[in-house]
PDB file of N, CA and C in Angstrom:
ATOM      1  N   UNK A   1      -8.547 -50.467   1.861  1.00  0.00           N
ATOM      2  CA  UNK A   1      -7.687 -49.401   2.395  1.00  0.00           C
ATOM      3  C   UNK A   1      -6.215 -49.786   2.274  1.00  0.00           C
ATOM      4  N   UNK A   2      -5.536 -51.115   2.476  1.00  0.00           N
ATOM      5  CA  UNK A   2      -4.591 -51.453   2.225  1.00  0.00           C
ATOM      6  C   UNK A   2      -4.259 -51.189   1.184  1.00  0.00           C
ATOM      7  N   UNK A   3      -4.447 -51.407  -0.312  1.00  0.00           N
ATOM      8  CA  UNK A   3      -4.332 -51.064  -1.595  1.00  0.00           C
ATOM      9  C   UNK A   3      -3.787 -49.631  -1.474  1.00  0.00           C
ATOM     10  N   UNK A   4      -4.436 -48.886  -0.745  1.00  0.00           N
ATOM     11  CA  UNK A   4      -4.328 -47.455  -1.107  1.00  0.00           C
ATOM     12  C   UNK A   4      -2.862 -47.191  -0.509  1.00  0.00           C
ATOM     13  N   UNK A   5      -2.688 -47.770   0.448  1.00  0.00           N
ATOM     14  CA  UNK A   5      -1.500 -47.297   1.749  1.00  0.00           C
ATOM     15  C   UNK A   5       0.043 -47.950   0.307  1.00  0.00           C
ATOM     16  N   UNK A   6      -0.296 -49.067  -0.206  1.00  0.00           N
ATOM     17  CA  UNK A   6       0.543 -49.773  -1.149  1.00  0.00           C
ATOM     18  C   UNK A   6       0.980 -48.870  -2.280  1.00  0.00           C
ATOM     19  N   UNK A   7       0.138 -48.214  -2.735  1.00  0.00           N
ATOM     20  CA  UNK A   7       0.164 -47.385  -3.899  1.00  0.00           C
ATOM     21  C   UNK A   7       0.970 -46.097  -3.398  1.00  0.00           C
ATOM     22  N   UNK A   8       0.054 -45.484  -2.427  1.00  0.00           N
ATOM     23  CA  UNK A   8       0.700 -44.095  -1.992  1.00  0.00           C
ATOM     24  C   UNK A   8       1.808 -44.051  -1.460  1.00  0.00           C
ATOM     25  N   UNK A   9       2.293 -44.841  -0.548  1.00  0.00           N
ATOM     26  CA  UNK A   9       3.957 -44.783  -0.162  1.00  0.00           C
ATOM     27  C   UNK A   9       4.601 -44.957  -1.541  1.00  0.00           C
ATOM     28  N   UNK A  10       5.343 -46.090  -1.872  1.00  0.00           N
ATOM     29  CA  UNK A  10       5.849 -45.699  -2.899  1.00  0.00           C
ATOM     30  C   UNK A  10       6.162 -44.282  -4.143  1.00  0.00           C
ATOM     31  N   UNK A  11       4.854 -44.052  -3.818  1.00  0.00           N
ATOM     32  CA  UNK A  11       4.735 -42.621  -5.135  1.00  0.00           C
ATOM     33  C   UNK A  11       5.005 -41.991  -4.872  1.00  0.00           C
ATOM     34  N   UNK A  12       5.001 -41.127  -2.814  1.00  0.00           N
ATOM     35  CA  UNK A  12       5.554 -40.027  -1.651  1.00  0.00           C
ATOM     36  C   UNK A  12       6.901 -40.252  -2.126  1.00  0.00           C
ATOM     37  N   UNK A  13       7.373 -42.119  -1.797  1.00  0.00           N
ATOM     38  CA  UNK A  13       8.852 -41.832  -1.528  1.00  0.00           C
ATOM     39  C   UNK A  13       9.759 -41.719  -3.056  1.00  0.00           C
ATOM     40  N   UNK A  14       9.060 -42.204  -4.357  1.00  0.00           N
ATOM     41  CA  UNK A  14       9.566 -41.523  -5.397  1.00  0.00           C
ATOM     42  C   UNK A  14       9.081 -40.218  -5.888  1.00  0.00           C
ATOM     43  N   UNK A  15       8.471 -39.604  -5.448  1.00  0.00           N
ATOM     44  CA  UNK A  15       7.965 -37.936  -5.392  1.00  0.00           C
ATOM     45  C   UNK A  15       9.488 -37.348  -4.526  1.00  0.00           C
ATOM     46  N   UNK A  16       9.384 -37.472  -3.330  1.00  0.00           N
ATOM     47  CA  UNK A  16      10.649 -37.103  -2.378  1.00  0.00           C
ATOM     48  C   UNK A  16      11.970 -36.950  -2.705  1.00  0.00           C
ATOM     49  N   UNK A  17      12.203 -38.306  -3.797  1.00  0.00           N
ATOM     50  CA  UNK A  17      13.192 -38.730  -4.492  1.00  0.00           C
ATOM     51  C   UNK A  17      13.696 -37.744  -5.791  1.00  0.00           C
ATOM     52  N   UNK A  18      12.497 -37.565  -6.560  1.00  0.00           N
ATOM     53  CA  UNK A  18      12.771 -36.789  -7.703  1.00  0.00           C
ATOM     54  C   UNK A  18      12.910 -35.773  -7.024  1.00  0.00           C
ATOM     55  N   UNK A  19      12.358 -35.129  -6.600  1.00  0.00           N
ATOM     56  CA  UNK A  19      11.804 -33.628  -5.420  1.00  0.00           C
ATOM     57  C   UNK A  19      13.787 -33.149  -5.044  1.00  0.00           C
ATOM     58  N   UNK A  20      13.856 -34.185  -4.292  1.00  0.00           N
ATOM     59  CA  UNK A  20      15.495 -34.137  -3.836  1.00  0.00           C
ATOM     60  C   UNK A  20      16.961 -34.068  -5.095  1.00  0.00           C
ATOM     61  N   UNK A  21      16.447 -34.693  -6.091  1.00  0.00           N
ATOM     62  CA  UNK A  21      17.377 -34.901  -7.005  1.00  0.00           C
ATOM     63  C   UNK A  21      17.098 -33.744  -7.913  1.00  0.00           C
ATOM     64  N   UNK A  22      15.700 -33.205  -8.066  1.00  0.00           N
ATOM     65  CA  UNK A  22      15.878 -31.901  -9.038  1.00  0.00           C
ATOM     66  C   UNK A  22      16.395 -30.382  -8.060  1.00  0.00           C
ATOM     67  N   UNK A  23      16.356 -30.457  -6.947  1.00  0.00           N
ATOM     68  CA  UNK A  23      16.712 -29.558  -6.111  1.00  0.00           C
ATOM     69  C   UNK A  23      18.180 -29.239  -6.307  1.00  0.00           C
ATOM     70  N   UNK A  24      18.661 -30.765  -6.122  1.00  0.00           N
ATOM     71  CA  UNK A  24      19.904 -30.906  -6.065  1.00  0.00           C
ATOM     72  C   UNK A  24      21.034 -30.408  -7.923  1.00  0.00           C
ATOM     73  N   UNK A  25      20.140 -30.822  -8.728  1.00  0.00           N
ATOM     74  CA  UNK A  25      20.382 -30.471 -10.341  1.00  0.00           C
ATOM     75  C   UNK A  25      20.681 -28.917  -9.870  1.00  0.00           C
ATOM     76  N   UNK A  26      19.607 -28.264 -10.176  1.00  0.00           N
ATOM     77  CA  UNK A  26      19.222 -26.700  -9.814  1.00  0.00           C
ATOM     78  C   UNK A  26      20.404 -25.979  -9.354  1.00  0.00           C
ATOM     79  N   UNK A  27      20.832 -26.719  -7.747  1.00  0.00           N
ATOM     80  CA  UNK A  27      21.726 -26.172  -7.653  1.00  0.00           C
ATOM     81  C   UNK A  27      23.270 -26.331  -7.938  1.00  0.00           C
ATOM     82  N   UNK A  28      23.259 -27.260  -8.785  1.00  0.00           N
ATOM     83  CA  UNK A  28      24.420 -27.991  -9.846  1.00  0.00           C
ATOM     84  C   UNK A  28      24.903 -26.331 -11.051  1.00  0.00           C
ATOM     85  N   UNK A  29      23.449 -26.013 -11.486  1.00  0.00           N
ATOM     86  CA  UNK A  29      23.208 -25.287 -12.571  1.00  0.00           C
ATOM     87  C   UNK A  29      23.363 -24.230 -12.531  1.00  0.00           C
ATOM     88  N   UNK A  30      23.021 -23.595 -11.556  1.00  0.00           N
ATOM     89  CA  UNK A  30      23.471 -22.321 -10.398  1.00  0.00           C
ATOM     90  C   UNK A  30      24.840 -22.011 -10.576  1.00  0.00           C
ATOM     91  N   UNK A  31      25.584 -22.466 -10.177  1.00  0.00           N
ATOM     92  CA  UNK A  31      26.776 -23.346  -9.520  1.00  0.00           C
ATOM     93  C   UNK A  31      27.815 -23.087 -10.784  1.00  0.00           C
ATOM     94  N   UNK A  32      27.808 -23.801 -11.662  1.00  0.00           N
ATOM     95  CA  UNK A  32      28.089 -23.872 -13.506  1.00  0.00           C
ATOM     96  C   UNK A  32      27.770 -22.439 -13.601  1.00  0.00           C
ATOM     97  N   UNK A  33      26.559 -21.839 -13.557  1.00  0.00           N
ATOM     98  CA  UNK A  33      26.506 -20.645 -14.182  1.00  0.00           C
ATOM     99  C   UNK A  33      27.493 -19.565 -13.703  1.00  0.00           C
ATOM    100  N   UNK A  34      27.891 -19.481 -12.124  1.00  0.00           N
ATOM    101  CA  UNK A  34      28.481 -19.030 -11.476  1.00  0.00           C
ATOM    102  C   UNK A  34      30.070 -18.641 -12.110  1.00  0.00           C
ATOM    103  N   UNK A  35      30.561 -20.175 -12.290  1.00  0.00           N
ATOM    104  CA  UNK A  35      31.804 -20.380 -12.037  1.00  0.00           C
ATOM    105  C   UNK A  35      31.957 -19.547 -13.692  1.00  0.00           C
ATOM    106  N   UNK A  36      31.118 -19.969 -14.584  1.00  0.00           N
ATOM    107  CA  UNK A  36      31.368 -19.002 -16.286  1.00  0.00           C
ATOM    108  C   UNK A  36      30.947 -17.759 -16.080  1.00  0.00           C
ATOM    109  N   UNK A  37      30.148 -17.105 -15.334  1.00  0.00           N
ATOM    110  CA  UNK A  37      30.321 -15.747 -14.611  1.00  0.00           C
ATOM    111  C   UNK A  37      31.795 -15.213 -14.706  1.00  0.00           C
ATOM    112  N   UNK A  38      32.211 -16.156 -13.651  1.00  0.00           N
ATOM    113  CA  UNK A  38      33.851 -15.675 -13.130  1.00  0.00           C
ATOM    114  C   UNK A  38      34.700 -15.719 -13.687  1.00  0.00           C
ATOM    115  N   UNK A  39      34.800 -16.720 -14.935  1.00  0.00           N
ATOM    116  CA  UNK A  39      35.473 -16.711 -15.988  1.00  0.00           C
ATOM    117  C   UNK A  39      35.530 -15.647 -17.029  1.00  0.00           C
ATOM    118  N   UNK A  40      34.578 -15.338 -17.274  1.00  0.00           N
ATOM    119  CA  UNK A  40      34.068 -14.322 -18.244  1.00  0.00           C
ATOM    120  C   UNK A  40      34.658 -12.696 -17.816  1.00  0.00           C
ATOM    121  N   UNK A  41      34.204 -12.601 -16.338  1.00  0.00           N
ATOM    122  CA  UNK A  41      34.951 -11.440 -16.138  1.00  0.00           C
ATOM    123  C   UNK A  41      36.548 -11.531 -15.491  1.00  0.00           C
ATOM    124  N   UNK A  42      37.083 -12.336 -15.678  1.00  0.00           N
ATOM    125  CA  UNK A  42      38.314 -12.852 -15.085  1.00  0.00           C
ATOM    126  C   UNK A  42      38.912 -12.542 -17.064  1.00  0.00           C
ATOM    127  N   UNK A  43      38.349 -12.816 -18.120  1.00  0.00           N
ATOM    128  CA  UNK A  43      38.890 -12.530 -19.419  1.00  0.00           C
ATOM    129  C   UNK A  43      38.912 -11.359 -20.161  1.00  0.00           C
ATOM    130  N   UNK A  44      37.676 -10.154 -19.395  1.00  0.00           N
ATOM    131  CA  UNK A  44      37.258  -8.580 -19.750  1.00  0.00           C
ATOM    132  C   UNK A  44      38.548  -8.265 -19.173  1.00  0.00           C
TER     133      UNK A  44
END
């Protein structure tokens, strides 16, 4: 049972990790898309 507890934390807390950092991309990308939105009609 120990083995298992060894394996699975780690993988939660780099699951959590990626989980948090692609969330965080996403709304990077959002964000970028936004701001060339505003540009675009700031040049019409």
């Amino acid at each position: 049972m120990e083995w298992f507890a060894i394996f699975v934390f780690p993988a939660f807390t780099l699951g959590t990790i990626a989980l948090g950092l692609a969330l965080h991309s996403i709304k990077e990308i959002k964000n970028m898309e936004r701001r060339v939105e505003e540009l675009e009609n700031k040049n019409k």
